[in-house]
PDB file of N, CA and C in Angstrom:
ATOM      1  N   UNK A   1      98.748  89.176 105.557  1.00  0.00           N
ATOM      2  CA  UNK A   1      98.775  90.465 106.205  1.00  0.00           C
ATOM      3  C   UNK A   1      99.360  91.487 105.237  1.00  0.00           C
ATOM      4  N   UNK A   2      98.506  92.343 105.174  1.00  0.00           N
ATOM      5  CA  UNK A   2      99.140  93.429 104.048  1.00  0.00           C
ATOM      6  C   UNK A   2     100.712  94.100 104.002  1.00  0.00           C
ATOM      7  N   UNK A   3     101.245  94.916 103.662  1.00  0.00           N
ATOM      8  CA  UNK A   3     102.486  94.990 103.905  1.00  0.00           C
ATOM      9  C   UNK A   3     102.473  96.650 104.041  1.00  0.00           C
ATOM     10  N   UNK A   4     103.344  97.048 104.778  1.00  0.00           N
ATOM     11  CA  UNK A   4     103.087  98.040 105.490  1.00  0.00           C
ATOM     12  C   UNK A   4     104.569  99.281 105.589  1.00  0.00           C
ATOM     13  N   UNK A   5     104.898 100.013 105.159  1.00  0.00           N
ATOM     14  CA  UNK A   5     106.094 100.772 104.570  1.00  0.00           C
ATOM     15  C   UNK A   5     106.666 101.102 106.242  1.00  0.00           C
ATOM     16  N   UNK A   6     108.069 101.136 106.441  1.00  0.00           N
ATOM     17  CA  UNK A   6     108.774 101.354 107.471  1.00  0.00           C
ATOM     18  C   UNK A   6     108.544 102.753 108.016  1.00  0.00           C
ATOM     19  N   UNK A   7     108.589 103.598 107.269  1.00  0.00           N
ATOM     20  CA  UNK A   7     108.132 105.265 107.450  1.00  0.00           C
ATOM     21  C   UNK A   7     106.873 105.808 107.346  1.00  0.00           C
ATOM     22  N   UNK A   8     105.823 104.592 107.177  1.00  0.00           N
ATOM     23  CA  UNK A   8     104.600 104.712 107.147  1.00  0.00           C
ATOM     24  C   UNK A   8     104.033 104.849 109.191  1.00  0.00           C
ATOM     25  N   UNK A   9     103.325 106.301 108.924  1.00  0.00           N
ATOM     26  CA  UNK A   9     102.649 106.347 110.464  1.00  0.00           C
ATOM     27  C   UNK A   9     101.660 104.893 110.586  1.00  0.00           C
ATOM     28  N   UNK A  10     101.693 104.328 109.973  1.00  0.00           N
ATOM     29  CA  UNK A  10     100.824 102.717 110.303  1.00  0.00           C
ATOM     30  C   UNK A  10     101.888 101.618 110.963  1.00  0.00           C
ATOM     31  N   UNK A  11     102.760 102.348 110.844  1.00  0.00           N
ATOM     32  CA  UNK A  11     104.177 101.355 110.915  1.00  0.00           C
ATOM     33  C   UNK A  11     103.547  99.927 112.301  1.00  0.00           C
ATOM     34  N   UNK A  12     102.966 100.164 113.133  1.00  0.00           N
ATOM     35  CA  UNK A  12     102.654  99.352 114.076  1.00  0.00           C
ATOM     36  C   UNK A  12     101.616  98.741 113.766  1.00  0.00           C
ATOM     37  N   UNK A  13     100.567  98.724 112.714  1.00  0.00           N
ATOM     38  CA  UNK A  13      99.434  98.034 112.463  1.00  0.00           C
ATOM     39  C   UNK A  13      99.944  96.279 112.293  1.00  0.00           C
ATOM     40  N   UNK A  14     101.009  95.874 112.312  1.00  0.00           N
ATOM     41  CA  UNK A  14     101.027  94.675 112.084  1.00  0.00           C
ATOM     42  C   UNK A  14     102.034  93.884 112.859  1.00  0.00           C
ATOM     43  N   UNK A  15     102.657  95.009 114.171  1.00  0.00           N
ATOM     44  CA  UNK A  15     103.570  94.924 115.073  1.00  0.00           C
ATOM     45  C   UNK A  15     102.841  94.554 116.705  1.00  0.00           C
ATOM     46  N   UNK A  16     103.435  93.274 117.295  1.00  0.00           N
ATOM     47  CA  UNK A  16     102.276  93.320 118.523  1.00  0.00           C
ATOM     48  C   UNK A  16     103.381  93.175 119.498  1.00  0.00           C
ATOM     49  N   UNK A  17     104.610  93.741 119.462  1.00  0.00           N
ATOM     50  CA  UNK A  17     105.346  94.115 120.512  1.00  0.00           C
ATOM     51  C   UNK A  17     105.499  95.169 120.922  1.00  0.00           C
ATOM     52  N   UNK A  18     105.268  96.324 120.023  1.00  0.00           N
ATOM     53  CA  UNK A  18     105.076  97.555 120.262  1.00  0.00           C
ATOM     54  C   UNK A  18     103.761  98.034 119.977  1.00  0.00           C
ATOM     55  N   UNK A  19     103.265  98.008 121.275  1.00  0.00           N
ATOM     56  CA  UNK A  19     101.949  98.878 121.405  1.00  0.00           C
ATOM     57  C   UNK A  19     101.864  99.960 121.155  1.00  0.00           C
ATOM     58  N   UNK A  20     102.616 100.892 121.882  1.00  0.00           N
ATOM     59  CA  UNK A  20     103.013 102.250 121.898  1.00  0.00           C
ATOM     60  C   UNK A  20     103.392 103.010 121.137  1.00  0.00           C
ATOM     61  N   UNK A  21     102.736 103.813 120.592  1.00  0.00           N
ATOM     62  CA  UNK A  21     103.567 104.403 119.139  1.00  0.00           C
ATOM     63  C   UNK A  21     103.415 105.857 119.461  1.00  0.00           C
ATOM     64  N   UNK A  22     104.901 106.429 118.527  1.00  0.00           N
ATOM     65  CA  UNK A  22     104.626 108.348 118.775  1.00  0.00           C
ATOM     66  C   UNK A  22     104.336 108.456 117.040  1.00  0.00           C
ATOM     67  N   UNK A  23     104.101 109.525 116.471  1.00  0.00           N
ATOM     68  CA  UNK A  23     104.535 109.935 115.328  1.00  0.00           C
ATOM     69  C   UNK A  23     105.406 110.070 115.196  1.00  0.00           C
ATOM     70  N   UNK A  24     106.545 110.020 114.354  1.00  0.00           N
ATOM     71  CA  UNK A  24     107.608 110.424 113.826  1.00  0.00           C
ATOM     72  C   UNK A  24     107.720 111.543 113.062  1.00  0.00           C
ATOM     73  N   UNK A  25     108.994 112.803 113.006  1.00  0.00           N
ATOM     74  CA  UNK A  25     109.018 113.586 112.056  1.00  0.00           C
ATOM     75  C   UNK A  25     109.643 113.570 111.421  1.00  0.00           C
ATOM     76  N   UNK A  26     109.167 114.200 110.101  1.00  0.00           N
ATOM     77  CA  UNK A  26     109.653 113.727 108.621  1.00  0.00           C
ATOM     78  C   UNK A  26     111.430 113.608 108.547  1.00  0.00           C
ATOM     79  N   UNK A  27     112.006 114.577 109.626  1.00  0.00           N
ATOM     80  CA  UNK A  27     113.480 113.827 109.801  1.00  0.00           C
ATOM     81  C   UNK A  27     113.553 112.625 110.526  1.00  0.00           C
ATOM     82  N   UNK A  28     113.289 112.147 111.395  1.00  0.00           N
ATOM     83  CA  UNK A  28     113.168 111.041 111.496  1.00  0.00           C
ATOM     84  C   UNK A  28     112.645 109.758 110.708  1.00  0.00           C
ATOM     85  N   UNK A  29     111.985 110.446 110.020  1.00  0.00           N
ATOM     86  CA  UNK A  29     112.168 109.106 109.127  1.00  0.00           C
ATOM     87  C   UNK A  29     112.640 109.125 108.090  1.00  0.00           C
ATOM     88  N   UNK A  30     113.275 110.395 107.568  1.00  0.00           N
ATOM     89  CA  UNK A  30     114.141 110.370 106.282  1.00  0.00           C
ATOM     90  C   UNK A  30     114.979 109.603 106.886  1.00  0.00           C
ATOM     91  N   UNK A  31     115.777 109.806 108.794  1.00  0.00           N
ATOM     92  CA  UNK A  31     117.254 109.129 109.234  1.00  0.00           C
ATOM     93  C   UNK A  31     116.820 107.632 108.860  1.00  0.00           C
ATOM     94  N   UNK A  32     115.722 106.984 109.388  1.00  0.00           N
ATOM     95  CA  UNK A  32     115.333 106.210 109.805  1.00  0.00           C
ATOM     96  C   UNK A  32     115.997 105.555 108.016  1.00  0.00           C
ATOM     97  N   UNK A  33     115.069 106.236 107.097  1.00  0.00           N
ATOM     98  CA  UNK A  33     115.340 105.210 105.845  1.00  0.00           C
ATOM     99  C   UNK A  33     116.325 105.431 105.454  1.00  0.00           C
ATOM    100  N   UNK A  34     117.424 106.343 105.548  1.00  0.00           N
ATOM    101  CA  UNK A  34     118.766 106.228 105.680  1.00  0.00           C
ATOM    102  C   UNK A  34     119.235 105.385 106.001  1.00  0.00           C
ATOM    103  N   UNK A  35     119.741 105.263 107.216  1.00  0.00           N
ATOM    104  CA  UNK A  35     119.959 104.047 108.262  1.00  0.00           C
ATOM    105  C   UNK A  35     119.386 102.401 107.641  1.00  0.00           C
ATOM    106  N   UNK A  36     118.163 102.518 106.939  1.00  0.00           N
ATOM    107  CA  UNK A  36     118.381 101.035 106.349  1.00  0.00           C
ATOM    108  C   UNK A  36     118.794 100.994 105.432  1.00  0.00           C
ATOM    109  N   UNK A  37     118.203 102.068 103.891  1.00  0.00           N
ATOM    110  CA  UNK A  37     119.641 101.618 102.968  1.00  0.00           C
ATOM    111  C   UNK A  37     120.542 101.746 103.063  1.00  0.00           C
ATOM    112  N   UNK A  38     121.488 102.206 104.019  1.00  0.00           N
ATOM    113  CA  UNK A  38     123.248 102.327 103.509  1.00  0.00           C
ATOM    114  C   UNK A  38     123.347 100.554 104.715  1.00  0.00           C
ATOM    115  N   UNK A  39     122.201  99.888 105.632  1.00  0.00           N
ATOM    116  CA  UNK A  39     122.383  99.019 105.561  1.00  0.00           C
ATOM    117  C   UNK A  39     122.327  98.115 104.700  1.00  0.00           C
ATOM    118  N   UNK A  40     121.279  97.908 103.561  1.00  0.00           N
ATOM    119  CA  UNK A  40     121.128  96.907 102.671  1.00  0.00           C
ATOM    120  C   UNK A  40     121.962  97.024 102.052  1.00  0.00           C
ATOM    121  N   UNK A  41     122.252  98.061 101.295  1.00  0.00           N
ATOM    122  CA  UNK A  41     124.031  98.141 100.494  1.00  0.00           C
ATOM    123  C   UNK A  41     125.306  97.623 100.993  1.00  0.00           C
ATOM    124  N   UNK A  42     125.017  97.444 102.511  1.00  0.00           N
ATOM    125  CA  UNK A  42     126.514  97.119 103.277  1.00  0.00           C
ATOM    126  C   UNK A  42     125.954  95.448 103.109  1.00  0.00           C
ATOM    127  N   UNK A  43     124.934  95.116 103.127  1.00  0.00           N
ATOM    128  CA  UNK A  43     124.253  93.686 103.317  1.00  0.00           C
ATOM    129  C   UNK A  43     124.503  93.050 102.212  1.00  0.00           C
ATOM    130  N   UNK A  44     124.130  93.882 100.926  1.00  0.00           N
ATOM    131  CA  UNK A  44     124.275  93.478  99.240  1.00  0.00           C
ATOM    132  C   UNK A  44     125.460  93.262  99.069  1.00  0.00           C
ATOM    133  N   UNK A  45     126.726  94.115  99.154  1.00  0.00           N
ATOM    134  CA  UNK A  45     128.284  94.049  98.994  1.00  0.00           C
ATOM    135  C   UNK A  45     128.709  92.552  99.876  1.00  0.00           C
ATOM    136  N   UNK A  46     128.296  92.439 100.891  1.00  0.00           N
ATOM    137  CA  UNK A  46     129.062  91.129 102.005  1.00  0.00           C
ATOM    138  C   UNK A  46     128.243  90.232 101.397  1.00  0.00           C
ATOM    139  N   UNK A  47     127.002  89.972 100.582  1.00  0.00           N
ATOM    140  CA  UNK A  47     126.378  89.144 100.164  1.00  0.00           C
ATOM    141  C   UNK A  47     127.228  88.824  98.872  1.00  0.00           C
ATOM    142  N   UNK A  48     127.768  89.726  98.306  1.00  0.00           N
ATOM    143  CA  UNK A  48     128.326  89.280  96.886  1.00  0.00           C
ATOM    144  C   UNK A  48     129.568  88.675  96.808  1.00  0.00           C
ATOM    145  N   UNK A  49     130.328  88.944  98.067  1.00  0.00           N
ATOM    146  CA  UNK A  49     131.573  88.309  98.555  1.00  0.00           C
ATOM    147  C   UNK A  49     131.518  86.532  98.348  1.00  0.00           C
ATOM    148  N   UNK A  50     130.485  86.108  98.403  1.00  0.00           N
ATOM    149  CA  UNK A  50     130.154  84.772  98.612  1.00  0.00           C
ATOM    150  C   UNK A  50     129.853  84.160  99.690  1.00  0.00           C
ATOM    151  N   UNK A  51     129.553  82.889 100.258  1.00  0.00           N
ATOM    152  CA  UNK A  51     129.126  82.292 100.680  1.00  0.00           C
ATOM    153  C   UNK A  51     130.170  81.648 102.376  1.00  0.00           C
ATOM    154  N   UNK A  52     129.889  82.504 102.796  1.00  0.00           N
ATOM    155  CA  UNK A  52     130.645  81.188 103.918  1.00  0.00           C
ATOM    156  C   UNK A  52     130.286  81.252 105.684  1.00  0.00           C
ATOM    157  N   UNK A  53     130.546  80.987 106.531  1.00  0.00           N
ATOM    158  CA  UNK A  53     130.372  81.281 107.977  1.00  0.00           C
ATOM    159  C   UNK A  53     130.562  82.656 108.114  1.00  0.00           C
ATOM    160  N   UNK A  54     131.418  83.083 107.984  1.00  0.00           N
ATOM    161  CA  UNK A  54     132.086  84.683 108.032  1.00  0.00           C
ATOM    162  C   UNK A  54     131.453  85.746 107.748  1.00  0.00           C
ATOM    163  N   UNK A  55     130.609  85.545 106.229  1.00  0.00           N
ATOM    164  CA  UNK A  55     129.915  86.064 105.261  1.00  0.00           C
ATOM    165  C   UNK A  55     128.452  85.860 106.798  1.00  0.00           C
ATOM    166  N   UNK A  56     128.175  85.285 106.422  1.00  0.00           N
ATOM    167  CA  UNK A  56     126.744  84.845 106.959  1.00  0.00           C
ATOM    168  C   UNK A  56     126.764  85.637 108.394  1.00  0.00           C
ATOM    169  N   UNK A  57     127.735  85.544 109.430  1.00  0.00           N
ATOM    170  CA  UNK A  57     127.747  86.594 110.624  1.00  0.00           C
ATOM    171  C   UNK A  57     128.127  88.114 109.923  1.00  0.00           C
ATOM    172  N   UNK A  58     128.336  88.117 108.821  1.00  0.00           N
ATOM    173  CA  UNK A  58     128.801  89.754 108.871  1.00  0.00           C
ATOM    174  C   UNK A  58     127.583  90.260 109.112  1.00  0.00           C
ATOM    175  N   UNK A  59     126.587  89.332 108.115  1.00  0.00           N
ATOM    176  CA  UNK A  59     125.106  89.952 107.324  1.00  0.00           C
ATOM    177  C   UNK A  59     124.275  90.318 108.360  1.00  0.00           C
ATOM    178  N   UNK A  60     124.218  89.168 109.696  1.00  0.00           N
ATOM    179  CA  UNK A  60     123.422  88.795 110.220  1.00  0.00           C
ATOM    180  C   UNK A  60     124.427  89.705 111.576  1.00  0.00           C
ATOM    181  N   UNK A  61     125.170  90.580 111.748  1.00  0.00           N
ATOM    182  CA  UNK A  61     125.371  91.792 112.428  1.00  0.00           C
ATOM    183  C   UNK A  61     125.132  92.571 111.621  1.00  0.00           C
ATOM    184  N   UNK A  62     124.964  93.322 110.782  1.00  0.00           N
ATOM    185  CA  UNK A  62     124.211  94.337 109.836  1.00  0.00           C
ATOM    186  C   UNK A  62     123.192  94.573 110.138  1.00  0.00           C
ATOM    187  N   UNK A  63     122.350  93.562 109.824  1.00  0.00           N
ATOM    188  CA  UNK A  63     120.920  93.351 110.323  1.00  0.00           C
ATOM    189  C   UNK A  63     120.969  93.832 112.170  1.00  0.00           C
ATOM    190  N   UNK A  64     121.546  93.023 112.335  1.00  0.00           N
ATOM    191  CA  UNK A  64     121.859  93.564 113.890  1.00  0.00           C
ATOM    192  C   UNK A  64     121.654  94.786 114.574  1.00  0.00           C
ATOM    193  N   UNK A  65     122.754  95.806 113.430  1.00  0.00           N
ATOM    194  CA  UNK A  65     123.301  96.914 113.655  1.00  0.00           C
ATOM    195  C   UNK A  65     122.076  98.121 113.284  1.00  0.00           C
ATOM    196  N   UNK A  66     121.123  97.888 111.665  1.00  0.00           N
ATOM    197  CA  UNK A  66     120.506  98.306 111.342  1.00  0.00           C
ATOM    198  C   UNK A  66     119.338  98.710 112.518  1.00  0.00           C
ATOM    199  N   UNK A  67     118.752  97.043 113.312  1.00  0.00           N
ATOM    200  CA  UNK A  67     117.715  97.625 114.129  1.00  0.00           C
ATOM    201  C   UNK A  67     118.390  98.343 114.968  1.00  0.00           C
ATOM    202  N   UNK A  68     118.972  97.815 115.993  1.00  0.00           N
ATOM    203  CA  UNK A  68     119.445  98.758 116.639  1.00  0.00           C
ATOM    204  C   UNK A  68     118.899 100.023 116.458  1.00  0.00           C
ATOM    205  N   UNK A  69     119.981 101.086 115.654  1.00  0.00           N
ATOM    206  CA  UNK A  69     119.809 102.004 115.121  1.00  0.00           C
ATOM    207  C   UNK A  69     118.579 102.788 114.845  1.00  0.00           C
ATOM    208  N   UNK A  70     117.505 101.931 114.269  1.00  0.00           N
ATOM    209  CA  UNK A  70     116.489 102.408 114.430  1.00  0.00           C
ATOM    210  C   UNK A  70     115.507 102.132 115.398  1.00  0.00           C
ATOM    211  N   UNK A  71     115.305 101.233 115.811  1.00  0.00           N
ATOM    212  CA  UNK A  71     115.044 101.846 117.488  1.00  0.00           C
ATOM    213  C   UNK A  71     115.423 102.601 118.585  1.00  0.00           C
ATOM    214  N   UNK A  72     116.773 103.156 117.865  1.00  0.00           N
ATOM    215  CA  UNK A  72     117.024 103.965 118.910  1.00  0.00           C
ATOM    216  C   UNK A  72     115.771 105.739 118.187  1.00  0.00           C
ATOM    217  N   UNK A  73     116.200 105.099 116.744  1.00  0.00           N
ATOM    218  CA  UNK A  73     115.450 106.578 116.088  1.00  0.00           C
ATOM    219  C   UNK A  73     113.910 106.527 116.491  1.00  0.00           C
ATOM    220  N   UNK A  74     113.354 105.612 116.470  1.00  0.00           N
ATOM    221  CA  UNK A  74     111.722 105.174 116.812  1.00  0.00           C
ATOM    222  C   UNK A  74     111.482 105.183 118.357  1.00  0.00           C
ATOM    223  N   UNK A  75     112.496 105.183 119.311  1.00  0.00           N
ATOM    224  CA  UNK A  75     111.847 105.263 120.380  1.00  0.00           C
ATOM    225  C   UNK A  75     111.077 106.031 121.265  1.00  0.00           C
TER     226      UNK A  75
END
């Protein structure tokens, strides 16, 4: 399946939980790609910490936190 950019108006061509789509405006998706890199940077830093249980729930609330966030911006 091809790969498909987060701020791209196609954004749902490869999504089958969300039927429903609006356009987004171009602030919204500047927030939108905001909102994921200053997540991946928060993801990259707790990733470099090393390895452990602790580490692994921080990441995996990041991720968490990230959608969130942008579903609230996409809805």
């Amino acid at each position: 399946m091809p790969s498909v950019d987060s701020t791209s108006d196609d954004r749902t061509a490869n999504n089958t939980m969300r039927h429903a789509y609006r356009v987004l405006s171009d602030e919204e998706k500047a927030v939108m790609q905001e909102v994921k890199d200053m997540g991946l940077a928060f993801h990259d830093r707790v990733s470099a910490l090393g390895n452990s249980r602790e580490t692994s729930i921080a990441k995996t609330k990041i991720e968490e936190a990230v959608m969130w966030a942008v579903k609230h911006v996409t809805a």
